[in-house]
Protein backbone atom coordinates (compact mmCIF):
# COMPACT_ATOMS: atom_id res chain seq x y z
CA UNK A 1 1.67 8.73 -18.13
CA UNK A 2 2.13 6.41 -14.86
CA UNK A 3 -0.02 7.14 -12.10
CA UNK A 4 -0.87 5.89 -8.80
CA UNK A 5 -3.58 7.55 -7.34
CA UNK A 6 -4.36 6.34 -3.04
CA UNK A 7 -7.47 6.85 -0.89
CA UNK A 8 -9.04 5.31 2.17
CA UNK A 9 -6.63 7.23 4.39
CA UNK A 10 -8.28 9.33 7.64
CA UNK A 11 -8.82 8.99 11.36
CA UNK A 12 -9.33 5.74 13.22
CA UNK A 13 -9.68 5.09 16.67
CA UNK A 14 -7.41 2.51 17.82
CA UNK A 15 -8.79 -0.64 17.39
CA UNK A 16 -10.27 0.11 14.09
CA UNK A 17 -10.22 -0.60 10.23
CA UNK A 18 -9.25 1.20 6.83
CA UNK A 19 -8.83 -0.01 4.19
CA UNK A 20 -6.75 1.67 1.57
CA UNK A 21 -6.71 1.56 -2.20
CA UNK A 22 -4.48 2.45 -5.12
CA UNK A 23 -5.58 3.14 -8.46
CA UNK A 24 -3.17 2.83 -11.45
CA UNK A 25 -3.14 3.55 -14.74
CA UNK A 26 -0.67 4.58 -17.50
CA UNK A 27 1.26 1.06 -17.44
CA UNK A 28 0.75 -2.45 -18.15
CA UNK A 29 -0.97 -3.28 -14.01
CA UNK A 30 -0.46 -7.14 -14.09
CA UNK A 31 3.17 -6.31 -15.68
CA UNK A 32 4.04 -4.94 -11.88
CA UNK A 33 5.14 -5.76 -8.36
CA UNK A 34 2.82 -3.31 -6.25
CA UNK A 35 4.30 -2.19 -2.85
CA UNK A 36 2.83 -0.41 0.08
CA UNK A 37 5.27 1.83 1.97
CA UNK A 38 4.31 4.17 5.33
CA UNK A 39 6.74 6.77 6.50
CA UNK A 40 6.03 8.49 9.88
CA UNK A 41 6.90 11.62 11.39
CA UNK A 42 11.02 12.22 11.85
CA UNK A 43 11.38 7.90 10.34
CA UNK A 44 12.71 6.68 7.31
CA UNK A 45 10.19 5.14 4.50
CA UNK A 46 9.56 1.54 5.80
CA UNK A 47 7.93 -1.24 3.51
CA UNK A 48 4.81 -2.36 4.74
CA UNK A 49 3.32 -5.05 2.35
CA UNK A 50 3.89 -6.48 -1.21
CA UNK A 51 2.75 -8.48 -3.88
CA UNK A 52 3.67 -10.33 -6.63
CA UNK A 53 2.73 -9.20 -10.37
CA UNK A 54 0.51 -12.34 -10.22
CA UNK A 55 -1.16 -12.06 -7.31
CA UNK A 56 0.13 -15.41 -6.02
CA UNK A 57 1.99 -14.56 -3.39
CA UNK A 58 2.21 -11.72 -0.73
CA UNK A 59 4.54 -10.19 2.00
CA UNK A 60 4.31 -8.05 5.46
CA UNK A 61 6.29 -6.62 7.61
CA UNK A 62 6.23 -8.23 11.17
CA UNK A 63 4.98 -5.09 12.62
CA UNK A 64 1.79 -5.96 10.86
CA UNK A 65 1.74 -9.67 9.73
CA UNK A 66 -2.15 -10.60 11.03
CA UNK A 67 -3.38 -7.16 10.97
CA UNK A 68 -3.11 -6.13 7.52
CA UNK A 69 -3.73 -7.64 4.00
CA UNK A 70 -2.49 -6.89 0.63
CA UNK A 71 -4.42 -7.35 -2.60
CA UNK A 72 -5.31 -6.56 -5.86
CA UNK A 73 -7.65 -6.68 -9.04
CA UNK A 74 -6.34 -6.54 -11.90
CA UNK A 75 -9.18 -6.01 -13.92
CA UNK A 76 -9.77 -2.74 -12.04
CA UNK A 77 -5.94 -1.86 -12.15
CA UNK A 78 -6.20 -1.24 -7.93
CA UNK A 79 -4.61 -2.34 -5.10
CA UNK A 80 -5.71 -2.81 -1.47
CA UNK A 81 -4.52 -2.63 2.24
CA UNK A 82 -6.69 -3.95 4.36
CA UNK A 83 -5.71 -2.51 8.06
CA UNK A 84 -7.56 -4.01 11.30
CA UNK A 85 -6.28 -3.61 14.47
CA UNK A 86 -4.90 -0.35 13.86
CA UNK A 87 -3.02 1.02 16.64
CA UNK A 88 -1.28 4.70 17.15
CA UNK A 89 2.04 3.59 15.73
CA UNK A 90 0.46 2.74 12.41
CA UNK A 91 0.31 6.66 12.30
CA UNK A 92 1.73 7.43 8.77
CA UNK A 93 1.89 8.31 5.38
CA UNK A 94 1.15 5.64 2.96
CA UNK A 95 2.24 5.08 -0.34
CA UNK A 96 1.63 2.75 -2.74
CA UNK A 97 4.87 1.96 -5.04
CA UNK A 98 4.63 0.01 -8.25
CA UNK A 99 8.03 -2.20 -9.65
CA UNK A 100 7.96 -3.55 -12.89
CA UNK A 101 8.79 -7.27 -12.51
CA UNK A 102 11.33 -7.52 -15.38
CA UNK A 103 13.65 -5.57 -17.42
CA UNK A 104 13.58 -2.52 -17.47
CA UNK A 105 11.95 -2.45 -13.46
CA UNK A 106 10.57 0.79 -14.29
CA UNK A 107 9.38 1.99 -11.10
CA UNK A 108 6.88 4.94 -10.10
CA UNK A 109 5.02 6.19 -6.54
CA UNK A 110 1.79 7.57 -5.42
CA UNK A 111 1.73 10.85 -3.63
CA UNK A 112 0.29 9.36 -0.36
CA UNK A 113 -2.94 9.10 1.75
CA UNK A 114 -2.53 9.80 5.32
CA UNK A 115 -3.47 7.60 8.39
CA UNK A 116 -3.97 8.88 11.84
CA UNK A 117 -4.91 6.24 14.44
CA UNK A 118 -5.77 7.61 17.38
CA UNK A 119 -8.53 8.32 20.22
C-alpha cells in the first residue's frame, strides 16, 4: 500500500524556518520523482519544488528559488523542504506528491501538513 506520510508543518513567524518531511513507503522510493505542492486558501494547487528519482537534480518555483530546498534520502525513504525566509504568503497546505519516473508513472499524494506563517 503507497503512502506518503508529511510533518514539520505549524506556525512560524515571518522570517522563520520549517522544515518539512515526507515519509514513504509501500513503493520502490528511488523508483520516483518526489514533488512538493502547497495550495492556499480560495487558490489552485501550485508546485513548489521537485526532484529527480536520483537525486541529481532539483527544481523551484520562482516564488521560492533561494528560500527553500528540496531533498531526499533514500535510504530512509523521506523527503525534505527546507523553508527559510518564510513569509505570510507561504501560508498553505503542503503536500508531498510522488511520480513514478517510467512506465507505468504510477502516481500517489500525501494528505498534507499545514503551514501558517505569520506574527
Amino acid at each position: 500500500q503507497v503512502q506518503l506520510v508529511e510533518s514539520g508543518g505549524g506556525l512560524v513567524q515571518p522570517g522563520g524556518s520549517l522544515r518539512l518531511s515526507c515519509a514513504a513507503s509501500g513503493f520502490t522510493f528511488s523508483r520516483y520523482t518526489m514533488s512538493w505542492y502547497r495550495q492556499a486558501p480560495g487558490k489552485e494547487r501550485e508546485l513548489v519544488a521537485g526532484i529527480t528519482s536520483s537525486g541529481g537534480s532539483t527544481n523551484y518555483a520562482d516564488s521560492v528559488k533561494g528560500r527553500f530546498t528540496m531533498s531526499r534520502d533514500d535510504a530512509k525513504n523521506t523527503v525534505y523542504l527546507q523553508m527559510n525566509s518564510l513569509k505570510p504568503e507561504d501560508t498553505a497546505v503542503y503536500y508531498c506528491y510522488a511520480r513514478r519516473s517510467s512506465w507505468p508513472y504510477t502516481n500517489s499524494w500525501g494528505q498534507g501538513t499545514q503551514v501558517t506563517v505569520s506574527s
